[in-house]
PDB file of N, CA and C in Angstrom:
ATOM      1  N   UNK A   1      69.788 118.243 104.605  1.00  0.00           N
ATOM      2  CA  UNK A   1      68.991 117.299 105.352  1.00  0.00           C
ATOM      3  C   UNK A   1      69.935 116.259 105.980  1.00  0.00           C
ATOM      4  N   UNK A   2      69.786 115.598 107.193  1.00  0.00           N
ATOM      5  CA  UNK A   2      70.408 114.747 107.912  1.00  0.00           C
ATOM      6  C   UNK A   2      69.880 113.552 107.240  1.00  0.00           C
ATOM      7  N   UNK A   3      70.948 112.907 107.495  1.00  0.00           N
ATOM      8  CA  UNK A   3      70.831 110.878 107.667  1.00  0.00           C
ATOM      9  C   UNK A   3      69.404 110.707 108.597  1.00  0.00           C
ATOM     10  N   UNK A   4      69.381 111.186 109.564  1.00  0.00           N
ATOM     11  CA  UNK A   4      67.742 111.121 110.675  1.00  0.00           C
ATOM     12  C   UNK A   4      66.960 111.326 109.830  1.00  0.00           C
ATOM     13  N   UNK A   5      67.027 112.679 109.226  1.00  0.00           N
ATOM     14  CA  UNK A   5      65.879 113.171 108.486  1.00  0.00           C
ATOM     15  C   UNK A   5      65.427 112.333 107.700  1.00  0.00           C
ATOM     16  N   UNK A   6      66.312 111.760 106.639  1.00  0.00           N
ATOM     17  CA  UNK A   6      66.646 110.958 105.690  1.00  0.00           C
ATOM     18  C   UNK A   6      65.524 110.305 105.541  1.00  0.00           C
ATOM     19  N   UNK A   7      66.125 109.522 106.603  1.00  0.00           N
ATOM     20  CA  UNK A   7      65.172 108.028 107.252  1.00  0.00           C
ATOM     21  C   UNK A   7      63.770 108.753 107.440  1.00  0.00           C
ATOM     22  N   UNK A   8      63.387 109.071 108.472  1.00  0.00           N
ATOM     23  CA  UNK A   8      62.120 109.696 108.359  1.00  0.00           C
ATOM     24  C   UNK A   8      61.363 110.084 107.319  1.00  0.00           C
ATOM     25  N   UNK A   9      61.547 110.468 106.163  1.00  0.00           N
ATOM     26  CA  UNK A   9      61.135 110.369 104.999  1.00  0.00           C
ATOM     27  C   UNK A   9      61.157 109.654 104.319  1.00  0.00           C
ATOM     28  N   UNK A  10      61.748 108.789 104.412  1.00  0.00           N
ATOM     29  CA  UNK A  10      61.937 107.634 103.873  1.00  0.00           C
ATOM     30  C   UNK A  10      61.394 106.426 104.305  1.00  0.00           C
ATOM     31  N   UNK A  11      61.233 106.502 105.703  1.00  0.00           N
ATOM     32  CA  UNK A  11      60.210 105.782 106.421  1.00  0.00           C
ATOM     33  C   UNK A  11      58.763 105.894 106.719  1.00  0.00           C
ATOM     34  N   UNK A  12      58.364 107.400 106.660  1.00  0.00           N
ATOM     35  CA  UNK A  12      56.682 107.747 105.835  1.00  0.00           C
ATOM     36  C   UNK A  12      56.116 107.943 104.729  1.00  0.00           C
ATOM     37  N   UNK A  13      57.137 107.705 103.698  1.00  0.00           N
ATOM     38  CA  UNK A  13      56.806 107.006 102.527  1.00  0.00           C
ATOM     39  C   UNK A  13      56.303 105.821 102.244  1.00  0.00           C
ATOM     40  N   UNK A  14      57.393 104.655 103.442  1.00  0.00           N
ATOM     41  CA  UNK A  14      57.103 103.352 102.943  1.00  0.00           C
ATOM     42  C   UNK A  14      56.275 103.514 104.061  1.00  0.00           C
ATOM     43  N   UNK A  15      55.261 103.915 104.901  1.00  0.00           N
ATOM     44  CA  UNK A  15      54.037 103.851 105.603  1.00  0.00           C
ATOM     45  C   UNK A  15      52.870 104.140 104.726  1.00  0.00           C
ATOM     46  N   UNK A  16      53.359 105.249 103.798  1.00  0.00           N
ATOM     47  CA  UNK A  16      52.123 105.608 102.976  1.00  0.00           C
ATOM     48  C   UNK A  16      52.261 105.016 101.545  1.00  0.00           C
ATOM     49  N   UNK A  17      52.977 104.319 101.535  1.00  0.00           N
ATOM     50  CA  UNK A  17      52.503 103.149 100.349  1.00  0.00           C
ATOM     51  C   UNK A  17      52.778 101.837 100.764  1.00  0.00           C
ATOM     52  N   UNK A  18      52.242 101.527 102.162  1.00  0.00           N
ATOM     53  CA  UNK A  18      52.147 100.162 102.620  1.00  0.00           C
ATOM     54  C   UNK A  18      52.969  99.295 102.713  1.00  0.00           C
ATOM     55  N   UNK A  19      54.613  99.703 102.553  1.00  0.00           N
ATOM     56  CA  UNK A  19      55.482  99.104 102.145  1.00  0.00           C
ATOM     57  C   UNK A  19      56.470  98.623 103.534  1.00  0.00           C
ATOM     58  N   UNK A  20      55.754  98.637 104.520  1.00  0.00           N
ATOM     59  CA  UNK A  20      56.301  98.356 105.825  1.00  0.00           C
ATOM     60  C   UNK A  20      56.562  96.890 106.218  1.00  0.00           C
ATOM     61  N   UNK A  21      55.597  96.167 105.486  1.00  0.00           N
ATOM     62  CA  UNK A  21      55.548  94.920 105.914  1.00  0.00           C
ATOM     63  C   UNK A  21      56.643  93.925 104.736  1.00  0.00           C
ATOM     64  N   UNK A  22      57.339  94.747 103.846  1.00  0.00           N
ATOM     65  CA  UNK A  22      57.952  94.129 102.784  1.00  0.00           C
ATOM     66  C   UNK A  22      59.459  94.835 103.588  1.00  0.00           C
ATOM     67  N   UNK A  23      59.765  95.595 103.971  1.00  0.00           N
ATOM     68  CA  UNK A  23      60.771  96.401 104.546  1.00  0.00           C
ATOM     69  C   UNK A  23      61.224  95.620 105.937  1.00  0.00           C
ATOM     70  N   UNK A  24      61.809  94.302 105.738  1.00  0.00           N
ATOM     71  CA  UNK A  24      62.283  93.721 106.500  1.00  0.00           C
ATOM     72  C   UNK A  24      63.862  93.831 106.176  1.00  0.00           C
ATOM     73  N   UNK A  25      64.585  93.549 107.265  1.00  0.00           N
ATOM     74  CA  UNK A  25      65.938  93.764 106.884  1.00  0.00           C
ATOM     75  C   UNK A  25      66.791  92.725 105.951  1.00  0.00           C
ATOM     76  N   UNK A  26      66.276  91.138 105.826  1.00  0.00           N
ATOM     77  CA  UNK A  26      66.280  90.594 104.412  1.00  0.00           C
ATOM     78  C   UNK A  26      66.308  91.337 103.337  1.00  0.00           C
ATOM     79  N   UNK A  27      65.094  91.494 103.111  1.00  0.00           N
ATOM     80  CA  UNK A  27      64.508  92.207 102.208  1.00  0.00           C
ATOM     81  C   UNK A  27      64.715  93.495 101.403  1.00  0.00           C
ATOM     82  N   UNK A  28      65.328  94.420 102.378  1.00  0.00           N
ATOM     83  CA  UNK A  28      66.148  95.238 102.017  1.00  0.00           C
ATOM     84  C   UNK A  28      67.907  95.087 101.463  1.00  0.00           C
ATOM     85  N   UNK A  29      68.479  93.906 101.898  1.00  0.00           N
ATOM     86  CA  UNK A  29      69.487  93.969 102.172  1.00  0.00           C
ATOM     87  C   UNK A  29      69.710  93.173 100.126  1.00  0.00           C
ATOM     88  N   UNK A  30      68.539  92.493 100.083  1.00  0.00           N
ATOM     89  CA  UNK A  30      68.587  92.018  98.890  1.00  0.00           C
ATOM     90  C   UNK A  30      68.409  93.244  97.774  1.00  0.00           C
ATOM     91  N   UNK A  31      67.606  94.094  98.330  1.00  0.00           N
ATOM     92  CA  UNK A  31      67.126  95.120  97.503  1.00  0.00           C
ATOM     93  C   UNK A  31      68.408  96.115  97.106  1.00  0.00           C
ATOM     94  N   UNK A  32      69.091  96.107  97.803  1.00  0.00           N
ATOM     95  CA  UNK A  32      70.537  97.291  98.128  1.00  0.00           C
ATOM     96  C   UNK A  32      71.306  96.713  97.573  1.00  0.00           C
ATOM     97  N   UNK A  33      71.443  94.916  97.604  1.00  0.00           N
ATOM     98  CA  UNK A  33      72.230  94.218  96.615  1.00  0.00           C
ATOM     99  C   UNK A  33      71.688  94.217  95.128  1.00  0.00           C
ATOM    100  N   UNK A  34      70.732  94.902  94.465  1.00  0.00           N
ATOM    101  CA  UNK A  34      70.256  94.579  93.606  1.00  0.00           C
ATOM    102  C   UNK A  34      70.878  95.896  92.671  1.00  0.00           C
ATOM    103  N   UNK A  35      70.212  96.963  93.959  1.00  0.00           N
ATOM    104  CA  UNK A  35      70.598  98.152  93.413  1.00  0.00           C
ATOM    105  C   UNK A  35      71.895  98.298  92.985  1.00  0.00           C
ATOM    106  N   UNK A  36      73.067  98.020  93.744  1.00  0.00           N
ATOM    107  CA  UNK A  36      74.229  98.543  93.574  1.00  0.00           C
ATOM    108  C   UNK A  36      75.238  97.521  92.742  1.00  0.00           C
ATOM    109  N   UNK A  37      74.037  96.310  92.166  1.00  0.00           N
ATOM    110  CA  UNK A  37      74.482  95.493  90.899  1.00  0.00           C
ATOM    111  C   UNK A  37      74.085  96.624  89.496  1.00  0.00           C
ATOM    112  N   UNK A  38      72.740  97.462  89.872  1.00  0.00           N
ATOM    113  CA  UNK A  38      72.795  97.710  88.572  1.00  0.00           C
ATOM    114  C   UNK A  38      73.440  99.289  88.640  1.00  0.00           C
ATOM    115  N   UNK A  39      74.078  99.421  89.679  1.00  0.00           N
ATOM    116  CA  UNK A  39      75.112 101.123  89.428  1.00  0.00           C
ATOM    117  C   UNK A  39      76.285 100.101  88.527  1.00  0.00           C
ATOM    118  N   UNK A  40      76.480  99.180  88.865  1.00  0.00           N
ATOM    119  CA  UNK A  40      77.848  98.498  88.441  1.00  0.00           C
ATOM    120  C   UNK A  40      77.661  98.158  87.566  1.00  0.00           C
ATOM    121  N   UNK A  41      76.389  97.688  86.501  1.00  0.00           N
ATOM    122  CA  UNK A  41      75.993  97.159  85.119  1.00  0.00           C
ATOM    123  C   UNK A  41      76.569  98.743  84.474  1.00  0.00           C
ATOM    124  N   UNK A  42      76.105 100.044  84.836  1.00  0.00           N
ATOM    125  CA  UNK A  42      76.426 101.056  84.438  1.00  0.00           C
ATOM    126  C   UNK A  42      77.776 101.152  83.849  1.00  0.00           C
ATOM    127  N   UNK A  43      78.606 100.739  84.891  1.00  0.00           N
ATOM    128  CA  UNK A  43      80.258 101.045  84.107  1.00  0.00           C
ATOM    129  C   UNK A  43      80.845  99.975  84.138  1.00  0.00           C
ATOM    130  N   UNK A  44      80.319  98.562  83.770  1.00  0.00           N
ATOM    131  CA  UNK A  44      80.685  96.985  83.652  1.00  0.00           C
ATOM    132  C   UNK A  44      81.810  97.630  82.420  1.00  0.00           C
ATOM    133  N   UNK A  45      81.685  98.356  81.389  1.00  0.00           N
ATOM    134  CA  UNK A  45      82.567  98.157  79.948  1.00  0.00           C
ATOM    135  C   UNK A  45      83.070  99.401  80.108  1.00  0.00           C
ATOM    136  N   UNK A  46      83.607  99.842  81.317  1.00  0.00           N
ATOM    137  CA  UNK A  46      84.281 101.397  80.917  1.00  0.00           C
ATOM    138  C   UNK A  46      83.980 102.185  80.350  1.00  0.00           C
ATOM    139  N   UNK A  47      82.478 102.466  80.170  1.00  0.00           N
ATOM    140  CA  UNK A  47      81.787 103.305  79.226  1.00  0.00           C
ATOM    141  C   UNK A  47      81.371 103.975  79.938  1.00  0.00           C
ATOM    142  N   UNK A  48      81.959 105.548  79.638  1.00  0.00           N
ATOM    143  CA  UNK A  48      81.231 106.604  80.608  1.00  0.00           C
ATOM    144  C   UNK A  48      79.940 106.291  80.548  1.00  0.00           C
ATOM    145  N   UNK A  49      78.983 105.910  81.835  1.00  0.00           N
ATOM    146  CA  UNK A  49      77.155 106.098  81.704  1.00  0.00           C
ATOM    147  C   UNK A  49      76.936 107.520  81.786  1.00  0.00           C
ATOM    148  N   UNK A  50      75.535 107.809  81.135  1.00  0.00           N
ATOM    149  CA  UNK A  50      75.682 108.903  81.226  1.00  0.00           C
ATOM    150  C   UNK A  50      75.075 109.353  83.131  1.00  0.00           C
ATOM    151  N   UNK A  51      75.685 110.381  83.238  1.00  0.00           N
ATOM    152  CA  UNK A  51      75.329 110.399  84.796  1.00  0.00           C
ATOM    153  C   UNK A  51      74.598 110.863  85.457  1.00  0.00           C
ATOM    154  N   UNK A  52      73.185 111.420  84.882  1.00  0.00           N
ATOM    155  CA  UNK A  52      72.376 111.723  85.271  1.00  0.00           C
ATOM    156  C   UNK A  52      71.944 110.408  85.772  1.00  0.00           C
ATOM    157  N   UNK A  53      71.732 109.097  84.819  1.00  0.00           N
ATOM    158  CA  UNK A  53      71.389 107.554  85.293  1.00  0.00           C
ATOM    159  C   UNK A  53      72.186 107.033  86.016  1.00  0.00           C
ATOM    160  N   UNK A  54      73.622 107.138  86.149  1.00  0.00           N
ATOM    161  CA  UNK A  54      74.349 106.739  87.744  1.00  0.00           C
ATOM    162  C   UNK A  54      74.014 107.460  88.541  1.00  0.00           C
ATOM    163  N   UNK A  55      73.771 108.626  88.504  1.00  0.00           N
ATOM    164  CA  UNK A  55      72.828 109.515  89.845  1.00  0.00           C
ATOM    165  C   UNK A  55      71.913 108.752  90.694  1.00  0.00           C
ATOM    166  N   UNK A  56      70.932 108.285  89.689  1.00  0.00           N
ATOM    167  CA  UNK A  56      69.726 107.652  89.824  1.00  0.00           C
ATOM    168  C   UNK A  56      69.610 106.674  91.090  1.00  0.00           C
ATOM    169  N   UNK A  57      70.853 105.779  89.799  1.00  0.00           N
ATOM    170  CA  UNK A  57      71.294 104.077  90.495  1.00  0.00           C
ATOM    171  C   UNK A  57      72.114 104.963  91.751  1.00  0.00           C
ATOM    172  N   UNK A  58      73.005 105.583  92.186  1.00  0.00           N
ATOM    173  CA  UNK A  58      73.553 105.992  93.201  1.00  0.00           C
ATOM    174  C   UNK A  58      72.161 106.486  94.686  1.00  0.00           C
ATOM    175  N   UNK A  59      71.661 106.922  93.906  1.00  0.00           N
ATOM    176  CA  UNK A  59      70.606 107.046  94.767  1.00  0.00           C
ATOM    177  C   UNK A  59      69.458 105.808  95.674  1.00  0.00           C
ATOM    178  N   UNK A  60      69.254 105.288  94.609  1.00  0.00           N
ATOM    179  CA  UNK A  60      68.473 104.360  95.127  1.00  0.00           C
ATOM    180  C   UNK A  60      69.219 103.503  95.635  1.00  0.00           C
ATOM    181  N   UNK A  61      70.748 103.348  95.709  1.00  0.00           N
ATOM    182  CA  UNK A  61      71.858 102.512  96.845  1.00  0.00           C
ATOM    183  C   UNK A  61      71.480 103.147  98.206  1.00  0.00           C
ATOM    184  N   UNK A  62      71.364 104.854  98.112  1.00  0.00           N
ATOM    185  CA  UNK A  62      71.612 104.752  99.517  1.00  0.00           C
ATOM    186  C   UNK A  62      70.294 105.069  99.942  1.00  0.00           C
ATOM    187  N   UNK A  63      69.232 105.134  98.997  1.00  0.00           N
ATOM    188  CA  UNK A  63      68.167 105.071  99.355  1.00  0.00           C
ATOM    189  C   UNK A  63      67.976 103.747 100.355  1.00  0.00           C
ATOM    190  N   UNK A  64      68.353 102.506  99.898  1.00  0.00           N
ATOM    191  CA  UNK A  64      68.265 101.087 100.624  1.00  0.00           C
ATOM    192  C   UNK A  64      68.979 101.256 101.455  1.00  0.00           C
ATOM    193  N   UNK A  65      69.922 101.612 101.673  1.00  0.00           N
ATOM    194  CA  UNK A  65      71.000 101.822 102.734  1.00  0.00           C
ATOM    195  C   UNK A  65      70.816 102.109 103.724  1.00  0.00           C
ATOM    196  N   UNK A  66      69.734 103.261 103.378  1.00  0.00           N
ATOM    197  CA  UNK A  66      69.389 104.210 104.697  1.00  0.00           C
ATOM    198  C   UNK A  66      68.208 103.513 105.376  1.00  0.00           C
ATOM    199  N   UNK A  67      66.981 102.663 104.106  1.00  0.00           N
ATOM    200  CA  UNK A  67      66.239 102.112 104.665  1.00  0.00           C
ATOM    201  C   UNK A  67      66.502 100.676 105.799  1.00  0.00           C
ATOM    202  N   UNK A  68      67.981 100.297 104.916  1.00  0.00           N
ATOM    203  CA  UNK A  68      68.160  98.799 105.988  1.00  0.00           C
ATOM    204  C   UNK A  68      68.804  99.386 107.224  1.00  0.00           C
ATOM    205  N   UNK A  69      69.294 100.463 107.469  1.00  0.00           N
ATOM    206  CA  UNK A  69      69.897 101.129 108.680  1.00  0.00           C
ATOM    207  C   UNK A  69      68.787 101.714 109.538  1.00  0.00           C
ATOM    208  N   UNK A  70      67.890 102.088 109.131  1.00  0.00           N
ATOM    209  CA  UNK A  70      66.948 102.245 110.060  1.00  0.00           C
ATOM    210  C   UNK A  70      65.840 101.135 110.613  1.00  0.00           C
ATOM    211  N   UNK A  71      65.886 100.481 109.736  1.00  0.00           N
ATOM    212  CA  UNK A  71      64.839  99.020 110.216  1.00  0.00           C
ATOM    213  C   UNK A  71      65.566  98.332 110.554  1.00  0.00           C
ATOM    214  N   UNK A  72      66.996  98.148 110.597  1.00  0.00           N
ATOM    215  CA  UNK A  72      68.094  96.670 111.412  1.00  0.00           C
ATOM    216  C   UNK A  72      68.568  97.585 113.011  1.00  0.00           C
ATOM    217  N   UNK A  73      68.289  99.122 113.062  1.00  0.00           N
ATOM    218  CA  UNK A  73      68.520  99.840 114.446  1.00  0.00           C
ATOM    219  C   UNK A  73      69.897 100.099 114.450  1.00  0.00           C
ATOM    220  N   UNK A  74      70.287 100.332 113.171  1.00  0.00           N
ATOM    221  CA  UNK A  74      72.245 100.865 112.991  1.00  0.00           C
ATOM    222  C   UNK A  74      72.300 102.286 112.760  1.00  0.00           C
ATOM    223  N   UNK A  75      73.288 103.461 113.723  1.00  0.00           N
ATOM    224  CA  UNK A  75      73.035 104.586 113.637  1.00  0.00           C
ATOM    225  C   UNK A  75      73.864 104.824 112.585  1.00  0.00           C
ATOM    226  N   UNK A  76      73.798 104.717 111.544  1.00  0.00           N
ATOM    227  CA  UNK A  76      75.016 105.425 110.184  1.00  0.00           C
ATOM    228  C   UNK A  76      75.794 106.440 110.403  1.00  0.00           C
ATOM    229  N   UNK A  77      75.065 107.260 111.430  1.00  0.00           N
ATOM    230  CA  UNK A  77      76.145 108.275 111.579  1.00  0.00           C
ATOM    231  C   UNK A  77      76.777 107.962 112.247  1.00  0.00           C
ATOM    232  N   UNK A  78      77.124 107.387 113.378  1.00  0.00           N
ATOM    233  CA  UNK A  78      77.776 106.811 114.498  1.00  0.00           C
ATOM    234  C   UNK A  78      78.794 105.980 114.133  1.00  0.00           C
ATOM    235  N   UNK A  79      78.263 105.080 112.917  1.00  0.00           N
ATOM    236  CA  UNK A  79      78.925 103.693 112.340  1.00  0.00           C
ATOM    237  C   UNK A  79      79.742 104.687 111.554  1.00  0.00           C
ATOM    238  N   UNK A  80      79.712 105.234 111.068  1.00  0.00           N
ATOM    239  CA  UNK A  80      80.145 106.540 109.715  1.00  0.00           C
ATOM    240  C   UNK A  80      81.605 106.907 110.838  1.00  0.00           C
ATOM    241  N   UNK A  81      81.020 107.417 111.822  1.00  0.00           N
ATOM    242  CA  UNK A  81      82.392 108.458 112.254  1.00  0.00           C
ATOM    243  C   UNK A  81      83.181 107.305 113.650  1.00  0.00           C
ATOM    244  N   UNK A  82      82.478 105.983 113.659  1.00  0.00           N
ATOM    245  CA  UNK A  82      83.399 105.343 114.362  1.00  0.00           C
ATOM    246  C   UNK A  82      84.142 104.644 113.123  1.00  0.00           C
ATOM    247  N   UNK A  83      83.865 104.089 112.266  1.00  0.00           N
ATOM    248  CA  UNK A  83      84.595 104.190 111.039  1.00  0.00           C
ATOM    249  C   UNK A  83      85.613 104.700 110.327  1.00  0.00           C
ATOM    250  N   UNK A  84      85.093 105.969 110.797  1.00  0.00           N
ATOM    251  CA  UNK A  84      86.586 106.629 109.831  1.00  0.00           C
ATOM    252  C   UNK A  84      87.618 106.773 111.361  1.00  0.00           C
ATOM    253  N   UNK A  85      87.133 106.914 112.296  1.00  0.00           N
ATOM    254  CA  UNK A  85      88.199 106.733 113.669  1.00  0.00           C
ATOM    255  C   UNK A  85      89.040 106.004 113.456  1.00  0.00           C
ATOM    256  N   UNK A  86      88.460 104.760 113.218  1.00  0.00           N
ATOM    257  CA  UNK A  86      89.593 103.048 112.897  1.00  0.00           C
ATOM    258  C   UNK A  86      90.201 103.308 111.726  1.00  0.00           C
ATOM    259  N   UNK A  87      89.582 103.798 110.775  1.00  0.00           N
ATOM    260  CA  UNK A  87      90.383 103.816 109.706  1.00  0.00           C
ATOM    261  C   UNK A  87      92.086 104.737 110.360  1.00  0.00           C
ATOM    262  N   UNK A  88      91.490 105.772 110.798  1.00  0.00           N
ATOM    263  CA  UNK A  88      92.529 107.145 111.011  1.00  0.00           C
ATOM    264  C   UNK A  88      93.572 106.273 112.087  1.00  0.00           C
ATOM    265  N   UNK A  89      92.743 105.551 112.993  1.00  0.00           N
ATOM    266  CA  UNK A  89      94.026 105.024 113.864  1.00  0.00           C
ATOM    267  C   UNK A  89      94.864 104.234 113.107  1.00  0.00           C
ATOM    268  N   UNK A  90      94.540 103.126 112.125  1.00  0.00           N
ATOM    269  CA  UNK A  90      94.699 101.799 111.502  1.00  0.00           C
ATOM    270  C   UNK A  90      95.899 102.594 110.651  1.00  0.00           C
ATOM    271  N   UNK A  91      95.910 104.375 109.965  1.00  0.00           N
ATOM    272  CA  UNK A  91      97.029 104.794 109.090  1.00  0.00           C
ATOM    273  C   UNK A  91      97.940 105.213 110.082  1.00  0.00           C
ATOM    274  N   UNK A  92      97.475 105.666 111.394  1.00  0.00           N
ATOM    275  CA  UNK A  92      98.547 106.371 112.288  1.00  0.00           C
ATOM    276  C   UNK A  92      98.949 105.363 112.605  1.00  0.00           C
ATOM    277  N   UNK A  93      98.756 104.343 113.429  1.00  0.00           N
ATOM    278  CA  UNK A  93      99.625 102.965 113.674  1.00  0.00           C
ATOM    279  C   UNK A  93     100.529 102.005 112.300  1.00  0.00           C
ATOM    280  N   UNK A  94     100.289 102.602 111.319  1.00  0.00           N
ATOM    281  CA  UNK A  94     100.968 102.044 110.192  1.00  0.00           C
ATOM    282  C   UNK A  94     100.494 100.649 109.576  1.00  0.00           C
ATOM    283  N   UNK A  95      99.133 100.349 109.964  1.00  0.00           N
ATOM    284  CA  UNK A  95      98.516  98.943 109.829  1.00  0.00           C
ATOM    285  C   UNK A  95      97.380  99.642 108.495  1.00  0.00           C
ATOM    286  N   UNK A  96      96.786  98.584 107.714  1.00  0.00           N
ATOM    287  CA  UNK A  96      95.823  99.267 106.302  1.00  0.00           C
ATOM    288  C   UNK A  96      94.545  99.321 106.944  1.00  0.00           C
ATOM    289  N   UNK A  97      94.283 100.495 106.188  1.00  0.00           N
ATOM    290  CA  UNK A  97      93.034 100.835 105.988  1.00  0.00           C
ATOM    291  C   UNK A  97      91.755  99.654 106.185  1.00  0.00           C
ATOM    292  N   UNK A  98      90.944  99.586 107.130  1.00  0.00           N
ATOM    293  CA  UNK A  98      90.242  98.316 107.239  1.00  0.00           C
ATOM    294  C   UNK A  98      89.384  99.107 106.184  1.00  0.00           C
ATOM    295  N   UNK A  99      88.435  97.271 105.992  1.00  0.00           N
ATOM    296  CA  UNK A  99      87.720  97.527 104.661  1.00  0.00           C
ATOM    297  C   UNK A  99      86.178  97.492 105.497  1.00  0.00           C
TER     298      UNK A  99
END
């Protein structure tokens, strides 16, 4: 399944549980920060989690991810492969890896 697809399912979900009007890009952006606090509670003590539950938490990161990229109008894939462009120029010119 595509990143498009993604979204699209992910976006008639939150139509069919009313969740459109909470799906502001705030709102999400807090939500994605929330999520990817608790992938990181997971391995805060170097303790393998078990990983079926970092799956989980991994998921619902880019679950938000995908949702704040489609409601803020950012193409991920686009951002994705102009991304790794800069990166690739940034090692061929001998300058670091932007973050």
């Amino acid at each position: 399944m595509t990143i498009k697809q993604l979204q699209g399912e992910l976006r008639r979900d939150a139509v069919a549980r009313d969740w459109l009007p909470h799906h502001t890009v705030g709102n999400l952006l807090l939500a994605l920060t929330s999520e990817v606090g608790e992938l990181c509670h997971l391995y805060r003590w170097k303790v393998p989690p078990d990983i079926a539950e970092a799956g989980a938490e991994a998921a619902d990161v880019a679950i938000f991810l995908l949702r704040f990229c489609d409601v803020a109008g950012i193409d991920l894939d686009q951002a994705i492969a102009d991304k790794m462009a800069e990166n690739a120029r940034r090692q061929h010119d001998g300058s670091t890896l932007a973050h």
